[in-house]
N, C-alpha and C. Protein backbone atom coordinates (compact mmCIF):
# COMPACT_ATOMS: atom_id res chain seq x y z
N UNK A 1 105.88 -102.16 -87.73
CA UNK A 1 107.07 -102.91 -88.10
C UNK A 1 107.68 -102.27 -89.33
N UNK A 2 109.53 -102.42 -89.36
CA UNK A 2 109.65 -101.76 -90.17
C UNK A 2 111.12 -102.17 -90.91
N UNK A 3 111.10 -102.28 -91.96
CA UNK A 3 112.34 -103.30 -92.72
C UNK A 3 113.55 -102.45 -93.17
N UNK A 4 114.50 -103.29 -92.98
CA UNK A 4 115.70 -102.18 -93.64
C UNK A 4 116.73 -103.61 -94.56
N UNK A 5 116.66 -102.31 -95.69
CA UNK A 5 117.54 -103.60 -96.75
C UNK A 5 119.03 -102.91 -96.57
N UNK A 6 119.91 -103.39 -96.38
CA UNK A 6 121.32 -103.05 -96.12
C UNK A 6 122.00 -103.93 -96.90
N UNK A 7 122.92 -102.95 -97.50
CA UNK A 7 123.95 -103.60 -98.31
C UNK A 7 124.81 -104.83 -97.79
N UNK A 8 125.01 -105.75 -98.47
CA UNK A 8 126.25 -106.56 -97.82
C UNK A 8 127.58 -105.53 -97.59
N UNK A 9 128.10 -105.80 -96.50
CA UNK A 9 128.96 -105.47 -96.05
C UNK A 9 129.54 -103.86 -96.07
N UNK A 10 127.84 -103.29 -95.85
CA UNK A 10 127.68 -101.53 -95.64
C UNK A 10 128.33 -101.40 -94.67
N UNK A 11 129.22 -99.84 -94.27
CA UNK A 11 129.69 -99.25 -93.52
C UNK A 11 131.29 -100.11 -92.95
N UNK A 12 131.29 -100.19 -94.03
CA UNK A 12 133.05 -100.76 -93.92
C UNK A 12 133.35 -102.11 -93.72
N UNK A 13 132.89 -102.95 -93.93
CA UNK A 13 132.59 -104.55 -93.44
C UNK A 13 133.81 -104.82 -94.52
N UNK A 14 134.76 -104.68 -95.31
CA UNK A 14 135.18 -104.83 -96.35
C UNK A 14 135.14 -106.92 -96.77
N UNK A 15 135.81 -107.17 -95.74
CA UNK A 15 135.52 -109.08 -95.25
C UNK A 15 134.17 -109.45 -96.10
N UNK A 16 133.30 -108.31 -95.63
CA UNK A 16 131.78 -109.27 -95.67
C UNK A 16 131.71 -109.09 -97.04
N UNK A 17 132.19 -107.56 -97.60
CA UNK A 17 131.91 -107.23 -98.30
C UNK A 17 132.31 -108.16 -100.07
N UNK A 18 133.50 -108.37 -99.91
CA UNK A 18 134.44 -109.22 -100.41
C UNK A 18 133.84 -110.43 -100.55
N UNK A 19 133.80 -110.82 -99.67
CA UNK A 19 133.12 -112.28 -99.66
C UNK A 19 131.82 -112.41 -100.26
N UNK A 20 130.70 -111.68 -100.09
CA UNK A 20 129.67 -111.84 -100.94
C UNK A 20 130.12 -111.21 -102.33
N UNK A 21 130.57 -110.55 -102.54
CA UNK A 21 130.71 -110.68 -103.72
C UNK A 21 132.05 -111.68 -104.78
N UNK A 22 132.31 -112.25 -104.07
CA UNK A 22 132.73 -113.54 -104.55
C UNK A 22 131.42 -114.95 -104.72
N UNK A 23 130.79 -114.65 -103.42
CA UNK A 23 129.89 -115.77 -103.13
C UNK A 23 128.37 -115.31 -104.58
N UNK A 24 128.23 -114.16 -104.85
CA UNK A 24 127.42 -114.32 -106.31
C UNK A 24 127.92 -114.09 -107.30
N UNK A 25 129.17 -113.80 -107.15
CA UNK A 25 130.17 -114.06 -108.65
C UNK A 25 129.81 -115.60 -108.72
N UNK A 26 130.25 -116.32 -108.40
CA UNK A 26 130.03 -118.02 -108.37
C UNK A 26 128.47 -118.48 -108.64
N UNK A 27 127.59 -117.78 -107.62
CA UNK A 27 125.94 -118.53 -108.28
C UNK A 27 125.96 -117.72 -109.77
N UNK A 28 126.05 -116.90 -109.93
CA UNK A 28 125.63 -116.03 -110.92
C UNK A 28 126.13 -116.95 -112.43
N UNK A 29 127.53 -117.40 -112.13
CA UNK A 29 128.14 -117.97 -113.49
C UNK A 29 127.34 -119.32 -113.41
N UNK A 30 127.25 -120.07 -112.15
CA UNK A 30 126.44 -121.79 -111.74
C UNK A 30 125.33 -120.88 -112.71
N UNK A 31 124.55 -119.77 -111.93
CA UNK A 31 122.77 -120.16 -112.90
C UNK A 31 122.68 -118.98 -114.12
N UNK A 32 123.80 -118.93 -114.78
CA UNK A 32 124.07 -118.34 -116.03
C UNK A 32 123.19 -117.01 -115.75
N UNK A 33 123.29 -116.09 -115.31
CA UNK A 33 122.75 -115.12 -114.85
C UNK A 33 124.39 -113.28 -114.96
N UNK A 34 123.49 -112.53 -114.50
CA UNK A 34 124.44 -111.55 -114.00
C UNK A 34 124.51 -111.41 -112.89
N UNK A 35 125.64 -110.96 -112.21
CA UNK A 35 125.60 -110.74 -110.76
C UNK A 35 124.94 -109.92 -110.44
N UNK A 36 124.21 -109.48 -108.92
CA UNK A 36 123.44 -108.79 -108.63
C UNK A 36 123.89 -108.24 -107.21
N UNK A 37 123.14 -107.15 -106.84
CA UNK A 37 123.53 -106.70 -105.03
C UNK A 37 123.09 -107.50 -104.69
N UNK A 38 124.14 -107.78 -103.31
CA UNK A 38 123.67 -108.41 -102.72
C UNK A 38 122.88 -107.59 -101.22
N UNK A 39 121.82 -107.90 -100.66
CA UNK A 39 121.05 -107.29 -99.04
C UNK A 39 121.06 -108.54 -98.03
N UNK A 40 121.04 -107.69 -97.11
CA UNK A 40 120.41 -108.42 -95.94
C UNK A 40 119.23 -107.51 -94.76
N UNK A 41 118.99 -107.73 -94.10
CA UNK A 41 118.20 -107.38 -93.77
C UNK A 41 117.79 -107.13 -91.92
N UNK A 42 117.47 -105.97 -91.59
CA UNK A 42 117.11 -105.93 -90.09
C UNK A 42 115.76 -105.42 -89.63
N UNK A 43 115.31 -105.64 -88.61
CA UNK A 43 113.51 -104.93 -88.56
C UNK A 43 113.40 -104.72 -87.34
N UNK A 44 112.61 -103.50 -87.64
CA UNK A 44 112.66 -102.88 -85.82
C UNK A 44 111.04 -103.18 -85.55
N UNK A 45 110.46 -103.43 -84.59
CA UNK A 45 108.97 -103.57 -84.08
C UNK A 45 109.20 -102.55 -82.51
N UNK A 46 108.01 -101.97 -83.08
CA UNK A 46 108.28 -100.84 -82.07
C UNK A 46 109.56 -100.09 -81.50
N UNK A 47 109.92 -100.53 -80.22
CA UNK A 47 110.78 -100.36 -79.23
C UNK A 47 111.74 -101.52 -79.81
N UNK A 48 111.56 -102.19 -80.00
CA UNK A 48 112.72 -103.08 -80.80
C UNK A 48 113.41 -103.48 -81.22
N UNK A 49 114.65 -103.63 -81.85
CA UNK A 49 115.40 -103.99 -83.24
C UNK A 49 115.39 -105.69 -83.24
N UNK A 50 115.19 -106.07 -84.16
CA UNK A 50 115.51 -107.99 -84.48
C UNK A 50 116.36 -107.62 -85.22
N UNK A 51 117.85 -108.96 -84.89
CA UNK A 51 118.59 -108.47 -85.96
C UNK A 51 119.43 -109.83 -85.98
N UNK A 52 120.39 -110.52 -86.41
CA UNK A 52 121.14 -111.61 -86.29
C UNK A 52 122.70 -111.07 -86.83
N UNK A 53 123.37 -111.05 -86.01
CA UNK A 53 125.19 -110.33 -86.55
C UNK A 53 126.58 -111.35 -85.52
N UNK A 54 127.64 -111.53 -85.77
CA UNK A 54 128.37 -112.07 -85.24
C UNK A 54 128.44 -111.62 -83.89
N UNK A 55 128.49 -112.66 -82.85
CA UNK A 55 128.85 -112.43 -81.44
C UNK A 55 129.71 -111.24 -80.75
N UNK A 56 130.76 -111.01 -81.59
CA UNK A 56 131.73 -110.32 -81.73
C UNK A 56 131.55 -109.20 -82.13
N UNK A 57 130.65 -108.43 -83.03
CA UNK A 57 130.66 -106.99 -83.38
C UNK A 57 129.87 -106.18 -82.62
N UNK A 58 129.16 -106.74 -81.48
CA UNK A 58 128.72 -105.54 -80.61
C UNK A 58 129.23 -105.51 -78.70
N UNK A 59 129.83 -104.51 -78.25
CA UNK A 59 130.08 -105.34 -76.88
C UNK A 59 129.63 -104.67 -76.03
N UNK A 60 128.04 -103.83 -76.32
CA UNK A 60 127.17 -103.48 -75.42
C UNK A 60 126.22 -104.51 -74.83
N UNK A 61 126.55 -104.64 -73.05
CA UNK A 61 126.28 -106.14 -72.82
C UNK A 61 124.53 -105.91 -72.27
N UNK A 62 123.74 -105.11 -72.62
CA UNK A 62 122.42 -105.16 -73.04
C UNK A 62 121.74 -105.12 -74.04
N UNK A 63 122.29 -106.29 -75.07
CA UNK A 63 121.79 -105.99 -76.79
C UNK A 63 120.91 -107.12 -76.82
N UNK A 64 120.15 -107.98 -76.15
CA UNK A 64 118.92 -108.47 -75.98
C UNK A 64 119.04 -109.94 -77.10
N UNK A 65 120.29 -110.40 -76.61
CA UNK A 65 120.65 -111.67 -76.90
C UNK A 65 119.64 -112.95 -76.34
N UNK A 66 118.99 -112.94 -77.97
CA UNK A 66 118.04 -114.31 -76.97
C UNK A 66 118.87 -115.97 -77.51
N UNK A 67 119.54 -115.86 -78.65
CA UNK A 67 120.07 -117.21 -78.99
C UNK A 67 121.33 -117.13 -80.08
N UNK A 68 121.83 -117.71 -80.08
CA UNK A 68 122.79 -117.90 -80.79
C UNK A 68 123.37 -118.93 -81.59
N UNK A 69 124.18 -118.95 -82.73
CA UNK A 69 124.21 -120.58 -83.70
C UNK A 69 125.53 -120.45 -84.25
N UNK A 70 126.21 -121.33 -84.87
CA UNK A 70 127.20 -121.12 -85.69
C UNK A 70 127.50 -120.47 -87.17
N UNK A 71 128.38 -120.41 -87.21
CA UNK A 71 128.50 -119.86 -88.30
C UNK A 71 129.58 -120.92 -89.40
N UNK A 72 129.30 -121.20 -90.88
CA UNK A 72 130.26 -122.25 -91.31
C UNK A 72 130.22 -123.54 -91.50
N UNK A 73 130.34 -123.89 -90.23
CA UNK A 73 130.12 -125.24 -90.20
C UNK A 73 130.43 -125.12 -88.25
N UNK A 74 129.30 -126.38 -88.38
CA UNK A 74 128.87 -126.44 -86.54
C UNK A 74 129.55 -126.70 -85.63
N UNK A 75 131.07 -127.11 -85.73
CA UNK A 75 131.74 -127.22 -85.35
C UNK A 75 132.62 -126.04 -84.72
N UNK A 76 132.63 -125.07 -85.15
CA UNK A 76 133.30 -124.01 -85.59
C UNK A 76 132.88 -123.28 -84.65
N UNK A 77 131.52 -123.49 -84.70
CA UNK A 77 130.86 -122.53 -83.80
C UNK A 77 131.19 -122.55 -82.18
N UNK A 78 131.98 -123.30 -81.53
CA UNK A 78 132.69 -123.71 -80.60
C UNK A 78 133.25 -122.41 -80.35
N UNK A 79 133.64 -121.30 -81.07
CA UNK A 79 134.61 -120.36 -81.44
C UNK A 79 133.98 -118.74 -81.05
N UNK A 80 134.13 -118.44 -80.40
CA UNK A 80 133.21 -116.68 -80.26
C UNK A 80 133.45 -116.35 -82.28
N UNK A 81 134.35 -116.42 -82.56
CA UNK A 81 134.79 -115.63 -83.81
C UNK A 81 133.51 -116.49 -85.27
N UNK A 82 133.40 -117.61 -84.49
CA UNK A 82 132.37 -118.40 -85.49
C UNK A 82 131.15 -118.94 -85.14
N UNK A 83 130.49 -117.54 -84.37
CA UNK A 83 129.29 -117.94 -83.64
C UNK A 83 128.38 -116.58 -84.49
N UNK A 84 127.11 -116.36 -84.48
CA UNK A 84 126.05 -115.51 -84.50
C UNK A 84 124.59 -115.29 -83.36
N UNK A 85 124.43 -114.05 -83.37
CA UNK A 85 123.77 -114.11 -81.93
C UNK A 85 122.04 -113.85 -82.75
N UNK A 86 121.31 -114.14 -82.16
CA UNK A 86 119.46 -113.40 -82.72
C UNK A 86 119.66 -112.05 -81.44
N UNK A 87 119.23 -110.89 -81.78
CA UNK A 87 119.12 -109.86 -80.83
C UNK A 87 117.42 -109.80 -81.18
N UNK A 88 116.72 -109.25 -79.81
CA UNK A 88 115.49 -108.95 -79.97
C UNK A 88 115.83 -107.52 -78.76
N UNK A 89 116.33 -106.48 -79.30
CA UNK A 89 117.31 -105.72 -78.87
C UNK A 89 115.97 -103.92 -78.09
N UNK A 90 115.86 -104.41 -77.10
CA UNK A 90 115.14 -103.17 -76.99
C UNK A 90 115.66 -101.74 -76.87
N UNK A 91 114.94 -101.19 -77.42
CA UNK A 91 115.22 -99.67 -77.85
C UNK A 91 117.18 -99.54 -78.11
N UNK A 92 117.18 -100.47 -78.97
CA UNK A 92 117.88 -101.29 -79.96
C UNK A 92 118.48 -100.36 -81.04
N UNK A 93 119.44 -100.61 -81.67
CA UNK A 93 120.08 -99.52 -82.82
C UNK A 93 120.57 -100.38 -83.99
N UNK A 94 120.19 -100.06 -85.58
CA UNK A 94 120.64 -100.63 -86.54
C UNK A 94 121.93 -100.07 -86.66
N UNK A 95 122.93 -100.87 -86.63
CA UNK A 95 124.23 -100.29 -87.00
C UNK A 95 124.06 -99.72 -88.26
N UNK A 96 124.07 -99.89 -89.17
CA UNK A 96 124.31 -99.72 -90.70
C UNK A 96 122.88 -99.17 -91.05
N UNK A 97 121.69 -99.13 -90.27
CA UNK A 97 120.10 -98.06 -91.21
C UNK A 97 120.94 -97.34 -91.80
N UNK A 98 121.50 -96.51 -91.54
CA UNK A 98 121.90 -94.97 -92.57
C UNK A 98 121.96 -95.32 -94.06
N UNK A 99 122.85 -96.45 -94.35
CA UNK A 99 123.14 -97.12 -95.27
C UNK A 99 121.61 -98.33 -96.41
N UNK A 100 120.54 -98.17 -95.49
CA UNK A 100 119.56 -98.85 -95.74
C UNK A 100 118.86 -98.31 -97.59
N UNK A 101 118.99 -99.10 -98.65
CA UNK A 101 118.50 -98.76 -99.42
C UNK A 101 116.98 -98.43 -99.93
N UNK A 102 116.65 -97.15 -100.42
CA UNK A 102 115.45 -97.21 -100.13
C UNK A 102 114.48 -96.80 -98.87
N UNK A 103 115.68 -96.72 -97.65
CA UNK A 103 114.91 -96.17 -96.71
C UNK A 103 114.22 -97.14 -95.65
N UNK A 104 113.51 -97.24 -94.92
CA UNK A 104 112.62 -98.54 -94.23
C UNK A 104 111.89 -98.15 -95.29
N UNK A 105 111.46 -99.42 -94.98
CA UNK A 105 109.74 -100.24 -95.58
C UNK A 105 109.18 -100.44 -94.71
N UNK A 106 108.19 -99.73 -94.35
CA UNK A 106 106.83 -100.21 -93.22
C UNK A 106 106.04 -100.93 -93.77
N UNK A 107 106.03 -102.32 -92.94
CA UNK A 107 105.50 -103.91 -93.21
C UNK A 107 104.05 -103.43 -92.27
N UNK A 108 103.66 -102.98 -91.27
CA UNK A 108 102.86 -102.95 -90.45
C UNK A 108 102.50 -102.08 -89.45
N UNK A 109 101.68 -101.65 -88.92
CA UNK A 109 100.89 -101.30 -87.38
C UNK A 109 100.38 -101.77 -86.69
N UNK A 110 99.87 -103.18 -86.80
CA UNK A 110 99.21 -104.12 -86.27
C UNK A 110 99.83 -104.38 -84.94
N UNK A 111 99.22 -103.84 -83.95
CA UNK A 111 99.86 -104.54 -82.51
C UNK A 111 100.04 -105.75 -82.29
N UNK A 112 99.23 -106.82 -82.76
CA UNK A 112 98.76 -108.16 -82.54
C UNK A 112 99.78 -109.04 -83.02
N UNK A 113 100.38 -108.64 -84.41
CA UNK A 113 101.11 -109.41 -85.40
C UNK A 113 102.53 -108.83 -84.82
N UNK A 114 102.69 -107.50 -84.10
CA UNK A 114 104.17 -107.10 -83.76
C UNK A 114 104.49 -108.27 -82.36
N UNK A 115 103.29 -108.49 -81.41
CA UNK A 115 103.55 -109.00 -80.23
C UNK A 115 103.86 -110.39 -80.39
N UNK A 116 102.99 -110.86 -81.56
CA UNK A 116 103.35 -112.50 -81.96
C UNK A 116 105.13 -112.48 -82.08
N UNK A 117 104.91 -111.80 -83.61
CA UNK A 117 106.88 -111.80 -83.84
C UNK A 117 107.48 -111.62 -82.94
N UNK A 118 107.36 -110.50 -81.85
CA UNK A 118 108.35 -110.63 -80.87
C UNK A 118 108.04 -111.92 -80.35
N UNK A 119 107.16 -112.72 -79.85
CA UNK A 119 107.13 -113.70 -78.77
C UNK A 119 108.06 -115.00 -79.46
N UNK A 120 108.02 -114.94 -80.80
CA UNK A 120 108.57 -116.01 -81.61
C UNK A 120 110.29 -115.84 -81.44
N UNK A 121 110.67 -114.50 -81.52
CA UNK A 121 112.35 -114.50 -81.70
C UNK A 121 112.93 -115.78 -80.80
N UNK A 122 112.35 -116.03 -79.57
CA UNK A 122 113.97 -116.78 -79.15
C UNK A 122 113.55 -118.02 -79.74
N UNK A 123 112.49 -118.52 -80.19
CA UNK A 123 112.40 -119.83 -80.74
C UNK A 123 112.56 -120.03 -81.89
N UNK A 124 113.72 -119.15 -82.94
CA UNK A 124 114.19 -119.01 -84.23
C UNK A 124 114.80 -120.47 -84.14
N UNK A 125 115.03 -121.39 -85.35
CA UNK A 125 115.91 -122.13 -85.44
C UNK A 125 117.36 -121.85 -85.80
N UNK A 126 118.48 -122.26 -84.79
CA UNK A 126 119.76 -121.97 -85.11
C UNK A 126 120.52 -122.49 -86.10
N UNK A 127 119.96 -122.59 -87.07
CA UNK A 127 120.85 -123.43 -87.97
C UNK A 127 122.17 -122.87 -88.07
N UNK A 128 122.99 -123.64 -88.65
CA UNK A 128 124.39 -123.47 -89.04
C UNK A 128 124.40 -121.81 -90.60
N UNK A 129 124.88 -120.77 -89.74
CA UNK A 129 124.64 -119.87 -91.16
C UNK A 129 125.35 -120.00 -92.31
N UNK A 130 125.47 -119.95 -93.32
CA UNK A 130 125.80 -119.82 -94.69
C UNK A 130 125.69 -121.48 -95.10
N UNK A 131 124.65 -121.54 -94.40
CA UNK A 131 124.45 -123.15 -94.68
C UNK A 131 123.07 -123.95 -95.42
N UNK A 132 123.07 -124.75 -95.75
CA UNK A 132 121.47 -125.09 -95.87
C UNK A 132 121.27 -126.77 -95.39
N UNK A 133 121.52 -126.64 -93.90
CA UNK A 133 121.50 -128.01 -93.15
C UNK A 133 119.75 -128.35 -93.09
N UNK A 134 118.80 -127.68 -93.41
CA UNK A 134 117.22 -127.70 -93.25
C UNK A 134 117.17 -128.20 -94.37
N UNK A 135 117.76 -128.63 -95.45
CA UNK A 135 117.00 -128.68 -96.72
C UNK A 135 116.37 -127.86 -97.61
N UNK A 136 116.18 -126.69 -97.51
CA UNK A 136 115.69 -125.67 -98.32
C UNK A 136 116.25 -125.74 -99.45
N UNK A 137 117.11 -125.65 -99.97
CA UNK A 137 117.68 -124.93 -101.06
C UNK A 137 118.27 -123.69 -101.14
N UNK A 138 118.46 -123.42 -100.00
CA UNK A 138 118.77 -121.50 -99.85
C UNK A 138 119.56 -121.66 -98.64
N UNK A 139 120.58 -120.93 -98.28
CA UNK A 139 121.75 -121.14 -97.14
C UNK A 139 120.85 -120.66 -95.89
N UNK A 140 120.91 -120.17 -94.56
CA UNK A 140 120.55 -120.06 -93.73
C UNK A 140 121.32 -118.75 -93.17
N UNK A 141 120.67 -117.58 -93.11
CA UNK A 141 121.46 -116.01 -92.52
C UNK A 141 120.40 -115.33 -91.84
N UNK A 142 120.68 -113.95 -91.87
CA UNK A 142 119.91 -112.90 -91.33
C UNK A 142 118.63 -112.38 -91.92
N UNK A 143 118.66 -112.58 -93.40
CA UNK A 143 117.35 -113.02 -94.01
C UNK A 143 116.45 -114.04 -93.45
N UNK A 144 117.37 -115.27 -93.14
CA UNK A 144 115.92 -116.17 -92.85
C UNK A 144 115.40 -115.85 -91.62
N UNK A 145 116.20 -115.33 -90.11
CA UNK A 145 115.63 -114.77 -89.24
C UNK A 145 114.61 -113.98 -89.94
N UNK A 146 114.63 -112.92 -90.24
CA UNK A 146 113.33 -111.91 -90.81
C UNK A 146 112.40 -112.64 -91.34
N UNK A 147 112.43 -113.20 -92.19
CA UNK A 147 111.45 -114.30 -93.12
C UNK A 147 110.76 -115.38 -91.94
N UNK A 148 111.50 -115.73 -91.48
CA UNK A 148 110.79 -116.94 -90.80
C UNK A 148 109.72 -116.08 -89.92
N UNK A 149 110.40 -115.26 -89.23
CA UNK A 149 109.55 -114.24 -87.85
C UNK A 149 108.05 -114.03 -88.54
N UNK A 150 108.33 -113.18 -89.81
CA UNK A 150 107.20 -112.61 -90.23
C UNK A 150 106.47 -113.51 -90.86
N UNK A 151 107.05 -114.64 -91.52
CA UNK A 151 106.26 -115.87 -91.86
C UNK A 151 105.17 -116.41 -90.92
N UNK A 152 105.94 -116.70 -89.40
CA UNK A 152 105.35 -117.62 -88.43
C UNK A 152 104.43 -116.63 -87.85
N UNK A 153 104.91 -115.41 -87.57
CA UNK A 153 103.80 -114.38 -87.08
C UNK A 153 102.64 -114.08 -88.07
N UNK A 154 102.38 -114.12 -89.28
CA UNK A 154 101.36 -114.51 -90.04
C UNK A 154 101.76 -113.05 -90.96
N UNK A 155 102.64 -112.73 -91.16
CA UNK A 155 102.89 -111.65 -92.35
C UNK A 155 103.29 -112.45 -93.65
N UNK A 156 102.70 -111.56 -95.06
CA UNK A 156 102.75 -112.48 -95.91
C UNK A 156 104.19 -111.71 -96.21
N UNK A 157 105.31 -112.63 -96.12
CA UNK A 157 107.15 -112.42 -96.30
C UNK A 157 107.35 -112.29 -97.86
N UNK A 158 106.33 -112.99 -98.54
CA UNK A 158 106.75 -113.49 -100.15
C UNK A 158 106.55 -111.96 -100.92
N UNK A 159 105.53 -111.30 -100.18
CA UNK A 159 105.19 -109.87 -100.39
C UNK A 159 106.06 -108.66 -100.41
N UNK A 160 107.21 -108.84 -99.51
CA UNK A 160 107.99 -108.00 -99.42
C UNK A 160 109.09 -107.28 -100.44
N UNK A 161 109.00 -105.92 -100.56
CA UNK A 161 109.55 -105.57 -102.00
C UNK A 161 111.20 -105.49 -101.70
N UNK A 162 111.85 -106.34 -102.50
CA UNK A 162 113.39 -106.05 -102.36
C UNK A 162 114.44 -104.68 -103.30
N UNK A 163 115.18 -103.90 -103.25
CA UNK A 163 115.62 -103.05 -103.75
C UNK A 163 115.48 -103.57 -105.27
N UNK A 164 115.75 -102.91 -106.36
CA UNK A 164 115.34 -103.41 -107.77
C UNK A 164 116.87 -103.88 -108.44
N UNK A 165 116.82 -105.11 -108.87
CA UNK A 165 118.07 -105.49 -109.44
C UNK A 165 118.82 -106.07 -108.29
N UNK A 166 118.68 -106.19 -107.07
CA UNK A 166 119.10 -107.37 -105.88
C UNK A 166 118.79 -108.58 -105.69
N UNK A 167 119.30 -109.01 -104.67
CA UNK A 167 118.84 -110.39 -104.54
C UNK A 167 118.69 -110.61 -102.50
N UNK A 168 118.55 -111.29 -101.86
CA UNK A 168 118.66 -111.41 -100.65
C UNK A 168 118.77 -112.66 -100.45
N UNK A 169 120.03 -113.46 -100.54
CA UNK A 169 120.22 -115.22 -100.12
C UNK A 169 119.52 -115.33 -98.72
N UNK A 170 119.13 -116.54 -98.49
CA UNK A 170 118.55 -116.76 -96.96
C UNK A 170 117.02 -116.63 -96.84
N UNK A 171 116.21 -115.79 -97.43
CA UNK A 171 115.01 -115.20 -97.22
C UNK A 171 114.16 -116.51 -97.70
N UNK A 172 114.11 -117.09 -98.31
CA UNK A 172 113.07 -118.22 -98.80
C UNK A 172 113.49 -119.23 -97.88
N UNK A 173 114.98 -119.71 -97.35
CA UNK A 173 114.96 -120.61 -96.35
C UNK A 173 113.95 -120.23 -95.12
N UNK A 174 114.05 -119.01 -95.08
CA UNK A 174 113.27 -118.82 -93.72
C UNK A 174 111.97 -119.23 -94.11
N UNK A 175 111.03 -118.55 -94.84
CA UNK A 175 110.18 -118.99 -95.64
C UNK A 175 109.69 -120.71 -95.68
N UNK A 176 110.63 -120.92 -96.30
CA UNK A 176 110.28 -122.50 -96.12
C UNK A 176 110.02 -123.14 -95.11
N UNK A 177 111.47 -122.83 -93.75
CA UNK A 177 111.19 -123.52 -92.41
C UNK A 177 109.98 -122.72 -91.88
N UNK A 178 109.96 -121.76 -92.08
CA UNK A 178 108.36 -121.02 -91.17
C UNK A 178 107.22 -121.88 -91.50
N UNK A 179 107.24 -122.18 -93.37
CA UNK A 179 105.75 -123.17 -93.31
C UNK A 179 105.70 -124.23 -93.31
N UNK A 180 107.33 -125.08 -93.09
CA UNK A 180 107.59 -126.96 -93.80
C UNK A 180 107.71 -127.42 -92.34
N UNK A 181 108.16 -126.49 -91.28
CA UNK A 181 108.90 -127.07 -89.99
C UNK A 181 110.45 -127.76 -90.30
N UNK A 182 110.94 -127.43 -91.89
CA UNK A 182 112.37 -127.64 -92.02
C UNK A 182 112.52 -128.36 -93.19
N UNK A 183 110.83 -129.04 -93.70
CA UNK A 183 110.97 -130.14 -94.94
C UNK A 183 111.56 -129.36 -95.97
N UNK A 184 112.29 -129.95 -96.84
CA UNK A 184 112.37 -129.27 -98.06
C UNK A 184 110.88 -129.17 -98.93
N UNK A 185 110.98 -127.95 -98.93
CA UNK A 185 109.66 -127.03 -99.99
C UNK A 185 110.19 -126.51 -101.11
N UNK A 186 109.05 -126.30 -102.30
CA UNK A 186 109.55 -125.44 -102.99
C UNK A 186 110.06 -123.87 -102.94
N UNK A 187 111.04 -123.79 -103.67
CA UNK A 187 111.68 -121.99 -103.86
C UNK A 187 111.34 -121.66 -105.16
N UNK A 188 110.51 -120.61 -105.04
CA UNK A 188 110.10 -120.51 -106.60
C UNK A 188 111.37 -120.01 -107.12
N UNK A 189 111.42 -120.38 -108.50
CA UNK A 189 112.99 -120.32 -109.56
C UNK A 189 112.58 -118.75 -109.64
N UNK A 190 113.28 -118.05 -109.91
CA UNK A 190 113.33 -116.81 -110.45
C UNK A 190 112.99 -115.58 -109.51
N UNK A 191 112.56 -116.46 -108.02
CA UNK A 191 112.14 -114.95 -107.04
C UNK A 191 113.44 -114.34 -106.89
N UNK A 192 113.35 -112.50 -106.80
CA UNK A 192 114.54 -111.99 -106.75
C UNK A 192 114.31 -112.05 -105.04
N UNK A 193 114.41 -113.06 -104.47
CA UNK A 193 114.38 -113.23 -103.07
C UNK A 193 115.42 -114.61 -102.99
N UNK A 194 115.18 -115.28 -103.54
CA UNK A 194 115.67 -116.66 -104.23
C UNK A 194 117.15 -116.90 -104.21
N UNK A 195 117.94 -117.74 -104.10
CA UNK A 195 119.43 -118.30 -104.77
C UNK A 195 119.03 -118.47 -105.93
């Protein structure tokens, strides 16, 4: 298994790009802090790619769509333009790796722990993304897909090294729902994984 930290809104996303960095201009001044990069995150297992991206940015119609959720608010999601898909994408392509900081991170070799995670993808919870309808404390994205997978498949997620001076919103929600079943848990204050 193997991790890729990607910039918000790498390889021309300018929208995404924009937007997160508005969206930690705002926490950053809320928790008196400096702003930081923002990542997200994709992981290939084997033959693989897991990845979570809008409905809309890929229209190769074998990209191994197992579920899909809204985006916003749940309503919305009614909308191709305000939907997100989970891919468990075989022999699968990261749009944006090139752009991956740092390179992959190899999390594993373990056959056992790759076959779990895959068996888990379509039973991700769809929450509403940029949201935190679970209670966590942390919004709900493409981080918490990764986090939760490797959580529930028994990888320790809290372990995982993030680029230095970043942050990754989403990753502790997953975290949380992987071990609460959705209760609100603690987020430790200060993980650079953390809101």
């Amino acid at each position: 298994m193997t991790l890729y930290w990607l910039p918000l809104g790498a390889g021309g996303a300018r929208v995404v790009r924009w937007s997160g960095a508005c969206y930690e201009t705002m926490s950053a001044r809320r928790e008196h802090r400096a702003p930081r990069d923002l990542y997200h995150c994709a992981l290939a297992v084997g033959e693989y790619v897991i990845e979570m991206a809008p409905v809309w940015s890929l229209r190769e119609p074998h990209r191994g769509v197992v579920a899909e959720g809204p985006v916003g608010l749940r309503w919305l999601g009614r909308s191709a333009l305000f939907r997100y898909e989970v891919r468990r994408w075989r022999h699968g392509r990261i749009p944006d790796a090139a752009f991956a900081v740092g390179g992959p991170v190899p999390l594993s070799t373990d056959p056992e722990l790759a076959a779990r995670l895959l068996a888990l993808v379509p039973s991700f919870p769809t929450a509403t993304w940029g949201r935190d309808e679970l209670g966590t404390g942390d919004m709900w994205n493409s981080n918490s897909l990764i986090s939760w997978l490797l959580t529930r498949a028994g990888y320790p997620a809290g372990d995982v090294p993030l680029p230095v001076g970043g942050r990754a919103p989403g990753w502790s929600a997953g975290r949380v729902v992987a071990l609460t079943g959705g209760s609100r848990g603690p987020v430790r204050p200060g993980s650079e994984h953390d809101n």
